[in-house]
Structure formats: C-alpha cells, structure tokens
Protein backbone atom coordinates (compact mmCIF):
# COMPACT_ATOMS: atom_id res chain seq x y z
CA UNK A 1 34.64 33.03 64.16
CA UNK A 2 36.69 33.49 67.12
CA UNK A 3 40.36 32.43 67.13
CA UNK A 4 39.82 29.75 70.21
CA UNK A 5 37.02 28.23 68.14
CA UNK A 6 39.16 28.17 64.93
CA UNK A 7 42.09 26.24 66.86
CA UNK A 8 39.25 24.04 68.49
CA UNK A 9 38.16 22.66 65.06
CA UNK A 10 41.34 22.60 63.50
CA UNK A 11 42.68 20.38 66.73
CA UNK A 12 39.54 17.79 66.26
CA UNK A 13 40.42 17.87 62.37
CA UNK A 14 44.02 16.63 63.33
CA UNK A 15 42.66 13.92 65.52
CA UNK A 16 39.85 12.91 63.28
CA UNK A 17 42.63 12.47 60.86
CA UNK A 18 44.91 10.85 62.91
CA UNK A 19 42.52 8.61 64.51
CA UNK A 20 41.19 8.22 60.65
CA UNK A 21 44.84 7.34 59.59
CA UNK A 22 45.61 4.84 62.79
CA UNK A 23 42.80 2.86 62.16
CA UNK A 24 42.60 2.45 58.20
CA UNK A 25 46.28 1.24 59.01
CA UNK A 26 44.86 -1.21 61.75
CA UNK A 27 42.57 -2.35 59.07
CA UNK A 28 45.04 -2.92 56.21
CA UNK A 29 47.40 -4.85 58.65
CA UNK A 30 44.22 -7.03 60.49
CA UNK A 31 43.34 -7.88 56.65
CA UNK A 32 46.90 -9.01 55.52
CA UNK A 33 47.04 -10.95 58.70
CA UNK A 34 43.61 -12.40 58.06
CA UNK A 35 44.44 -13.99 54.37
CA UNK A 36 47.62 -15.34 56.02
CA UNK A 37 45.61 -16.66 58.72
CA UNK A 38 43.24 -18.32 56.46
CA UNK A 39 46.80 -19.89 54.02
CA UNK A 40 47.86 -21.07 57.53
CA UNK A 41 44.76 -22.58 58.90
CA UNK A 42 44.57 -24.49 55.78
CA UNK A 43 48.16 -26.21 55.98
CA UNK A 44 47.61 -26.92 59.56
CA UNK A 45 44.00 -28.47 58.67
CA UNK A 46 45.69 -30.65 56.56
CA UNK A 47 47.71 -32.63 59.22
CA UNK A 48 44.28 -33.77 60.41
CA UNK A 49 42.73 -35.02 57.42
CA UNK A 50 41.18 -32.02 56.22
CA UNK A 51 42.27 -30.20 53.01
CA UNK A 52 41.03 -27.06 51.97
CA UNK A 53 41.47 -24.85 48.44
CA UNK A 54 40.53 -22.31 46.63
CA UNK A 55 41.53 -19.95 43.33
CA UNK A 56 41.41 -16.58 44.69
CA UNK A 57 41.17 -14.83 47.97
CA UNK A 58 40.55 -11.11 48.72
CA UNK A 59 39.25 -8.46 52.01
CA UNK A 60 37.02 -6.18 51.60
CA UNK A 61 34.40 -4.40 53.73
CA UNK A 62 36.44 -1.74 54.53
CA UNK A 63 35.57 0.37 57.12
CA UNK A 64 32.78 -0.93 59.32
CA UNK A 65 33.77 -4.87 58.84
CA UNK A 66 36.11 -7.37 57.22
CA UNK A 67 34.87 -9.69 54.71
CA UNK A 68 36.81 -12.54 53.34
CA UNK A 69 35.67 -13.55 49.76
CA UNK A 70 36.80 -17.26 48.45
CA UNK A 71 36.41 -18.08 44.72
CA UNK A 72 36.00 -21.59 43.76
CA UNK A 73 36.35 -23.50 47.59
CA UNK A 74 36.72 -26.98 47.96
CA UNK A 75 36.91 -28.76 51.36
CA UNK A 76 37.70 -32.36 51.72
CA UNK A 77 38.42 -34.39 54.63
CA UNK A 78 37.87 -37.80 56.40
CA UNK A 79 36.11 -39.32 59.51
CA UNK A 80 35.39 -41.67 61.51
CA UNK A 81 31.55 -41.50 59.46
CA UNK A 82 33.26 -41.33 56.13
CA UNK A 83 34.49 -38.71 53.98
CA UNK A 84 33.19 -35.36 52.36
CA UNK A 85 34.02 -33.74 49.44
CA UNK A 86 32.24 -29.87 49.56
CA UNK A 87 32.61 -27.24 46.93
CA UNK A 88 30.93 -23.55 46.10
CA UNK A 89 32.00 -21.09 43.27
CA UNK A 90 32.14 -18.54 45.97
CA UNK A 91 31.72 -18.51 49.63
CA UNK A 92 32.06 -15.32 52.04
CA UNK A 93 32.53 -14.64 55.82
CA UNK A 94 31.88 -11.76 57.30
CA UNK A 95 33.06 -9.90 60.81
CA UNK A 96 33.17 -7.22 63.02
CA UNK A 97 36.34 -4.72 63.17
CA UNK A 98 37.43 -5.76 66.33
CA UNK A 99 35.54 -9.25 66.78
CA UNK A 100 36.94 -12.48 64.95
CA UNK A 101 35.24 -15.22 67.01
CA UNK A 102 31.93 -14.36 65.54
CA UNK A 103 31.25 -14.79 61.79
CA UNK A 104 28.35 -14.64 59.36
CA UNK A 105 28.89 -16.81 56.42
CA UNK A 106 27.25 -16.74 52.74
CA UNK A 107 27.37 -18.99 49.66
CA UNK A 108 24.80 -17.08 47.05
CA UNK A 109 25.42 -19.25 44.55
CA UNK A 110 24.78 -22.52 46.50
CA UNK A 111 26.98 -25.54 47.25
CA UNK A 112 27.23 -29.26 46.49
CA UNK A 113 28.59 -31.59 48.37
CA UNK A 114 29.27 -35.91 48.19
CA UNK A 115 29.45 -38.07 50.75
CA UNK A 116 31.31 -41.36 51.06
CA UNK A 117 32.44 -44.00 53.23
CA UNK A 118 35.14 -46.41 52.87
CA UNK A 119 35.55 -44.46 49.35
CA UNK A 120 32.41 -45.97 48.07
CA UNK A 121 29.48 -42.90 47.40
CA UNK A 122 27.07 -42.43 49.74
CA UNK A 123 24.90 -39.59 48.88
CA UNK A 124 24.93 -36.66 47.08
CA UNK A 125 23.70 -33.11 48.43
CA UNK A 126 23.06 -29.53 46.81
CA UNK A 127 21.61 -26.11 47.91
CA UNK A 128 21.12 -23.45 45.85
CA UNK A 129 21.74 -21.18 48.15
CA UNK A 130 23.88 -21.08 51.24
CA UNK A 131 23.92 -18.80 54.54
CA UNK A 132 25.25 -19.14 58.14
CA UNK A 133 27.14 -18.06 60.96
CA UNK A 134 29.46 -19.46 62.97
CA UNK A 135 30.46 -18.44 66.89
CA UNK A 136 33.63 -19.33 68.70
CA UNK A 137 33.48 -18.72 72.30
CA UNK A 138 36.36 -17.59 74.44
CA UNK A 139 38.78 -19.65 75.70
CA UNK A 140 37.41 -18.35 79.17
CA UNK A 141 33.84 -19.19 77.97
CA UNK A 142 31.55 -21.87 79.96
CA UNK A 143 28.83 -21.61 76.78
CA UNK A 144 29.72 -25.06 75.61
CA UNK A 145 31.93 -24.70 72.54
CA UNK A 146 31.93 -23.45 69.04
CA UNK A 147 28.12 -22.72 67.72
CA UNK A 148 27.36 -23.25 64.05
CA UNK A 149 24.15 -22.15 62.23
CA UNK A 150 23.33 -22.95 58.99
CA UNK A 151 20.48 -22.72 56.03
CA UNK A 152 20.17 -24.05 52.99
CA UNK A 153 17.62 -22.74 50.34
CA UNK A 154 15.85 -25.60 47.87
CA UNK A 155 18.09 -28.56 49.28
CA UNK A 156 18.40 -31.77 47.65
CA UNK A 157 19.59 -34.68 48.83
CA UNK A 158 20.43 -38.06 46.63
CA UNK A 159 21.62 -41.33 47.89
CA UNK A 160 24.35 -43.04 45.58
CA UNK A 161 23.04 -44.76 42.26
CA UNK A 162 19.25 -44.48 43.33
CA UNK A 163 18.06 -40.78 41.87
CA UNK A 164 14.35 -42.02 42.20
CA UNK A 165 15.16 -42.31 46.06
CA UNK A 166 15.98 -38.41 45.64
CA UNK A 167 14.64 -35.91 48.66
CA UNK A 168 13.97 -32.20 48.36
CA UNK A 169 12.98 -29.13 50.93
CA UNK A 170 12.15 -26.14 50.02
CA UNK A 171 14.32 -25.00 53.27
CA UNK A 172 16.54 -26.87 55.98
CA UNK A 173 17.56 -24.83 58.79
CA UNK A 174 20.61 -26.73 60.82
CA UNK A 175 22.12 -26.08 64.28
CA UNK A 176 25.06 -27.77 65.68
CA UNK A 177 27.46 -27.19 68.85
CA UNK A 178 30.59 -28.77 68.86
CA UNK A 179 32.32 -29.23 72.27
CA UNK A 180 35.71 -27.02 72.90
CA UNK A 181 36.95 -29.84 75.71
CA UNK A 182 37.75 -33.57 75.02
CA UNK A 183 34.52 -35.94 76.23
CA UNK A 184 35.50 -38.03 79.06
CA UNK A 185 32.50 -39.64 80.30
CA UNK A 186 28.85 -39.94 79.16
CA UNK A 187 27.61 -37.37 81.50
CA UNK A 188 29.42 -34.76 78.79
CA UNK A 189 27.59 -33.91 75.03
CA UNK A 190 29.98 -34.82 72.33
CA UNK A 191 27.99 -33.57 69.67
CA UNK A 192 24.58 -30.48 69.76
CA UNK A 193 22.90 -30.73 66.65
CA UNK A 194 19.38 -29.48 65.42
CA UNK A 195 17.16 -29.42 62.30
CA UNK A 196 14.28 -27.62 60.65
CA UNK A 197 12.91 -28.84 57.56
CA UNK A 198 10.40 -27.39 55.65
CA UNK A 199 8.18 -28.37 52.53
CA UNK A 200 9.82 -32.24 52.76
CA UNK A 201 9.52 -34.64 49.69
CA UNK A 202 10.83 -37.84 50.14
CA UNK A 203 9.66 -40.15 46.58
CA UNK A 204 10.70 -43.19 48.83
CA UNK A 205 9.04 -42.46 52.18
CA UNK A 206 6.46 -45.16 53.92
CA UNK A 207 2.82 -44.32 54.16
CA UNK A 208 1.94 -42.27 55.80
CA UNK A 209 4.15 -39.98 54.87
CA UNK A 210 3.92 -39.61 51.60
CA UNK A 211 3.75 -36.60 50.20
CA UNK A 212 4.76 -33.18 51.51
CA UNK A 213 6.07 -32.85 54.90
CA UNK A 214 5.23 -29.48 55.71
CA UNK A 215 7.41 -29.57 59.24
CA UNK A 216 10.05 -31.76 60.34
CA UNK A 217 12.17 -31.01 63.07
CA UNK A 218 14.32 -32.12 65.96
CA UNK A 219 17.09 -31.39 68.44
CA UNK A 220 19.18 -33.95 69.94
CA UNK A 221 22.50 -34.43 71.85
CA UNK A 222 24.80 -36.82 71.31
CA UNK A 223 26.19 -37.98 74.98
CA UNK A 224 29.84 -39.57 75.35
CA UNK A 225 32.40 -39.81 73.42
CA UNK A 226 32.42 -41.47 70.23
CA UNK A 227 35.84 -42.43 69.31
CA UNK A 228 37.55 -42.13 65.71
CA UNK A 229 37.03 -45.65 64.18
CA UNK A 230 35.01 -47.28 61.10
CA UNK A 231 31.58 -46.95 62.14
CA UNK A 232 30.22 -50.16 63.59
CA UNK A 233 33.46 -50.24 65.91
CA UNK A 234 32.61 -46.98 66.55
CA UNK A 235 29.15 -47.39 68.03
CA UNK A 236 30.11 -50.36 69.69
CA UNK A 237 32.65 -48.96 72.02
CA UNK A 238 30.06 -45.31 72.52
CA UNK A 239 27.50 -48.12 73.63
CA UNK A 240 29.98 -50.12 75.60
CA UNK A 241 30.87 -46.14 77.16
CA UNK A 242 26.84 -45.62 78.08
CA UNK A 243 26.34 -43.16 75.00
CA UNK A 244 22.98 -42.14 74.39
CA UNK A 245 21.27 -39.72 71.94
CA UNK A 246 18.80 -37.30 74.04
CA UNK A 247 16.05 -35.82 72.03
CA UNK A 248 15.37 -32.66 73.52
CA UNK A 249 12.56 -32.32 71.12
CA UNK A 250 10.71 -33.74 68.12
CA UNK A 251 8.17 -32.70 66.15
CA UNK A 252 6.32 -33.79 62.70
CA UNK A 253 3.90 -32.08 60.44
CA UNK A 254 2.56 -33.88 57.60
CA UNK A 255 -0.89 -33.74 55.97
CA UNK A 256 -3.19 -34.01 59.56
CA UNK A 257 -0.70 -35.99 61.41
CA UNK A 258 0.97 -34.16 63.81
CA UNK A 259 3.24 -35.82 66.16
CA UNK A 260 5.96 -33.85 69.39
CA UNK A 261 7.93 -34.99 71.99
CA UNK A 262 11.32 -35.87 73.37
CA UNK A 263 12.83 -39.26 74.93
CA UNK A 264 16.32 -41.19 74.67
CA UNK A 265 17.44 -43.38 72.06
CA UNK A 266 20.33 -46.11 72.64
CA UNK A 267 22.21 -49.37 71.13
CA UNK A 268 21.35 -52.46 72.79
CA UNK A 269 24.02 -55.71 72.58
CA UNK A 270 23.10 -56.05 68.66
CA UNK A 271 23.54 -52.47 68.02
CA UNK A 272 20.17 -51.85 67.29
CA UNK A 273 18.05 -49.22 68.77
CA UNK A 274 16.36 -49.24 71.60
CA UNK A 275 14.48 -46.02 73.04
CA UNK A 276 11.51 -44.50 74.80
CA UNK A 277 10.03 -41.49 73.67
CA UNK A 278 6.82 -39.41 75.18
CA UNK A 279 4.50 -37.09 73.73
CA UNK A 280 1.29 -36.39 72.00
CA UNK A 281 -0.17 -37.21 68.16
CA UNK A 282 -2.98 -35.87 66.32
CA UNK A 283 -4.15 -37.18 63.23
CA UNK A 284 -3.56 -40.71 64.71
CA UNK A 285 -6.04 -42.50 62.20
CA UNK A 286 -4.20 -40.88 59.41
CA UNK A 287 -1.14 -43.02 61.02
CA UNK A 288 -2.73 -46.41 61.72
CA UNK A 289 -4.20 -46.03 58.67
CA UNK A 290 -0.48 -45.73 57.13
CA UNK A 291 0.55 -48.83 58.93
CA UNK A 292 -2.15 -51.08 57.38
CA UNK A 293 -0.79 -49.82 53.71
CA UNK A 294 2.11 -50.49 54.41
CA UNK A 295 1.68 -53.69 55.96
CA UNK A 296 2.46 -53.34 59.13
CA UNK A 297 -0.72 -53.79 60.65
CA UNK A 298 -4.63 -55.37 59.37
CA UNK A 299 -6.56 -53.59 59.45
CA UNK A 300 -8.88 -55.25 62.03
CA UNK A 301 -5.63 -54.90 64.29
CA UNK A 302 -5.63 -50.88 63.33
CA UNK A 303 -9.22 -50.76 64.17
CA UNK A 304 -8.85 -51.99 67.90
CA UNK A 305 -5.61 -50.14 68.48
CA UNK A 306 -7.34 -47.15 67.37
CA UNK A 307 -10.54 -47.45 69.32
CA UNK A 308 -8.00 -48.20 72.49
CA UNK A 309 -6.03 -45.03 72.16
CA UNK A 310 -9.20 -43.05 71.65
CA UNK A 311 -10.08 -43.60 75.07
CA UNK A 312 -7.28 -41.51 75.68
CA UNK A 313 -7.76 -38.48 73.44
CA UNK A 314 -8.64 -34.62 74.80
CA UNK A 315 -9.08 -32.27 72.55
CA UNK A 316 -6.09 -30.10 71.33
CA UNK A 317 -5.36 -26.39 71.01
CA UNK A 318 -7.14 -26.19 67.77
CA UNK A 319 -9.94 -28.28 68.65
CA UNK A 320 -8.81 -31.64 67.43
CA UNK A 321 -8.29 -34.87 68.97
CA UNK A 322 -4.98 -35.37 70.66
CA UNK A 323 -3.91 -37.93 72.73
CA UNK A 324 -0.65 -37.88 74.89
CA UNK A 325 1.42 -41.40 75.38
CA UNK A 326 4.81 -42.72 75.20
CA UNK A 327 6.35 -44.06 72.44
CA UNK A 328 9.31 -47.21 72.77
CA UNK A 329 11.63 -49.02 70.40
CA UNK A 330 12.57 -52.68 72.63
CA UNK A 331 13.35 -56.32 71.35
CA UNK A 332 13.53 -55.20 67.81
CA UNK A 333 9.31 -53.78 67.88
CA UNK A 334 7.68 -50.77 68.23
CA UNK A 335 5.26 -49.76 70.76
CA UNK A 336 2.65 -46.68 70.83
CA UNK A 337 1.53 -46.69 74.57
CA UNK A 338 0.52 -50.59 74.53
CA UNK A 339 -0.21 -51.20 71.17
CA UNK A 340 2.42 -53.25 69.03
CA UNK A 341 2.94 -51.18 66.36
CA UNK A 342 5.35 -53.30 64.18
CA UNK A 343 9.25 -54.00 63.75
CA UNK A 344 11.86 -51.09 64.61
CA UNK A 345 13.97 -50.10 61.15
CA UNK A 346 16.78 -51.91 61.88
CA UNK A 347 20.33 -50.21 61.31
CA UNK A 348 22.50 -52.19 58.47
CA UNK A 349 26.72 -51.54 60.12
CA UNK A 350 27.52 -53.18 56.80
C-alpha cells in the first residue's frame, strides 16, 4: 500500500472518529435536554389545568433516533367539556435525530382513561393497545396547526353506572387538528377531528343498528370559536358566534345498510340541532324497516315512504339499489328527502 493511500485512510479514520465523537456528544446533550424538557413542560402544563406524572423516565434509541420511555403516566386536566383522568403503565415517543416537531407515539400495553364533568363520571374508556403520532408544524407553517393521529386496538367504551350500555370496536382510528392561532370569527376551524371505527357493538343501539357495525366513520370541523365555559353556556355563545359543525364526510356500514355523505349541522334558539345533510343509502328497507321496530314509524307509513323513495333509486356500484337525497334535522323532526322520518335525538345541557 502506498504511503499517500495509508495517510488517506488514516485522515478519514480521524474524521470518522471525530465526526463519530461530535455527534454521540450532540446526542447525549439533545437527550439530557429532552428529559428536562419533558420535567419542564409538565410544570408549565400545570398552570393551565393540566397535570402530568410519571415514575420513571429514560432516552434511548441511540444512534439513529431518540426515544423517550415513560413508566406509569398519568395525565389529568380540566375543560370547558369536563375533565379527564388518562393513565398507561408505559407510553413511548419516538423522533428523528435532528427533528423534534414530528413524533410517533406507542402505548403496548394499552391505556384507560375516565371522563367526568362537573366531577360527576361520565364514561369510562380502555384500549388495549395504543399507537400514534403527533406533528407540530413550524412556527412559519400555513398547514393549519398541530396534527394528531391516533389508534386504539379492541376499544371499549362505558358510560358511568350503566355497564350493559357498554360499546366495543375491534379498532378506532382517530384524527384531530388543533389550530396553532386563536379563532376569531366563524369563517376559522377551531377544532379538525376524524374517526374510523371498525367491528362496532353498541348493546344499547336503536334498530336498525343492532348488531355489528362493520364501518363507521366521519370527518367534521368544528367552525368558530367555542369559548371556555360549562357546556350549555358554552354552545350558546358558539351559536350566538354562527358556529357550525361541517361534515366533510360520513359514512355507515352495517349489515346491508349503507349510508355516505356530508352536510352542516347547527344549534337553533333551543340549542337543539338543526342540519341538512346530502347523500346516498342502500339497504334503505333494512332502515325503514328499523324505524317501524322502533316505533318511529307504522308500518303502513314505512310502506309508502318506501315505495316513494324507490322511484328514486339507480343501481349502485355493486349492483344494488341506491338512491341519492338529502337528509335534514328542522323543528325538532327528521326528514329523508320528503318523508317525515320521526323526532331528532334531542341534546339533554343538563
């Protein structure tokens, strides 16, 4: 080997070590800094109604990423909805080297999580297993605000005293943008939030969904601001504002019914909603057919409401009928194109 080549590999060895040295000192540092990051966030969280704990923190992931393992977190806090107490027996978060606005986040051995308002329970919630990611744009950033993605393996979901009102999914797949400005008028989304649900049971549910829901899903936006305050004050100064919820979409899967679309849903004086909705069903005689068990409808009245709509039905990509209308909540009743479907759930502020 020829002396020029020996001093040419020696030199990169230096470097290699050097560069080798500089940045497994970058790392140590970014990690120290990172644990008293997360101490610090947590004191500071606490000032706004949020308290955060846990019994052991530790980085790891050294070289290629940093990876900040909790043992035993709890997070409570308040708002204007209520208040949440969440726990897991361990919960990760894992970044880049040289990117911390962008995190992928991991509870293996689920969560749990109850849910209150005014102090009194509200409903219970586990997972048994946990995994996510959250984004955090640049200040500089027109994308909207902070992204967060989450999905929850074999979900329950319990209201307070009532465990035969208990509802499972096999999976629940949840979006949600949260705003990095202030709202100011109702033109501006104060709230991004979407769900997936998959392999629904709901021991409570009205026919006709019984059952498994194999699909349920939507994506709304929650427009204007709605101000910190006990609930029905709350909605009553976001309607007073011109808040609306926009569905940008909407879609249902369960047993032959099949229902899609998007509309806008709103408060009117009594705080009740009010909305129109369009979009296409199939399966409709499996629905009108759930409306006369529960009730809702005779089932003369079904008859002639279905024999109306089916004047409207084409046939749909799989070769069953499918008819395409508009769906609206007004004066307290539901309305499926013309026909009078029944009385609109009405929302309890009590």
């Amino acid at each position: 080997m020829s002396r020029s080549r020996r001093l040419g590999l020696l030199t990169a060895a230096i470097l290699l070590v050097v560069v080798s040295g500089g940045y497994t000192a970058y790392w140590m540092i970014a990690a120290g800094r990172l644990k008293d990051g997360v101490v610090a966030w947590a004191e500071a969280m606490r000032g706004q109604g949020l308290d955060a704990s846990w019994k052991a923190a530790r980085v790891a992931g050294y070289p290629f990423a940093f990876r900040l393992d909790l043992s035993e977190l709890r997070l409570r806090g308040e708002a204007s909805a209520g208040e949440f107490d969440l726990g897991a027996p361990t919960i990760s978060g894992t970044t880049g080297p040289f990117n911390f606005r962008d995190w992928s986040v991991a509870a293996p051995q689920g969560i749990e999580a109850n849910l209150a308002q005014h102090r009194v329970p509200f409903a219970h919630i586990e997972a048994a297993a946990a995994s996510g990611a959250v984004s955090v744009p640049p200040e500089t950033s027109a994308s909207g605000g902070t992204r967060i993605w989450l999905s929850l393996d074999d979900a329950t979901a319990e209201p307070a005293g009532k465990p035969d009102a208990r509802g499972t999914a096999t999976a629940a797949h949840l979006w949600m943008i949260l705003p990095d400005q202030p709202v100011r008028s109702d033109a501006e989304r104060s709230l991004g939030f979407a769900a997936d649900l998959r392999g629904v049971r709901i021991p409570a549910a009205p026919a006709p969904f019984t059952g498994t829901i194999e699909d349920f899903g939507f994506g709304i936006s929650v427009m204007g601001n709605v101000p910190s305050a006990p609930p029905r004050q709350a909605a009553e100064a976001w309607r007073r504002s011109g808040g609306t919820v926009e569905f940008d979409h909407f879609n249902l899967d369960c047993g032959g019914l099949r229902i899609e679309g998007s509309g806008t849903l709103a408060l009117d004086s009594e705080l009740q909603p009010i909305g129109a909705f369009s979009g296409a069903i199939e399966g409709y005689d499996r629905l009108f057919g759930g409306l006369v068990t529960a009730g809702q409808m005779r089932p003369a009245q079904a008859g002639i409401a279905q024999l109306a709509l089916g004047v409207l039905a084409k046939t749909g990509p799989d070769g069953k009928p499918r008819i395409e209308t508009s769906f609206t909540i007004q004066n307290g009743q539901m309305y499926l194109g013309p026909v009078k479907l029944g009385p609109a759930p009405r929302i309890d502020w009590r």
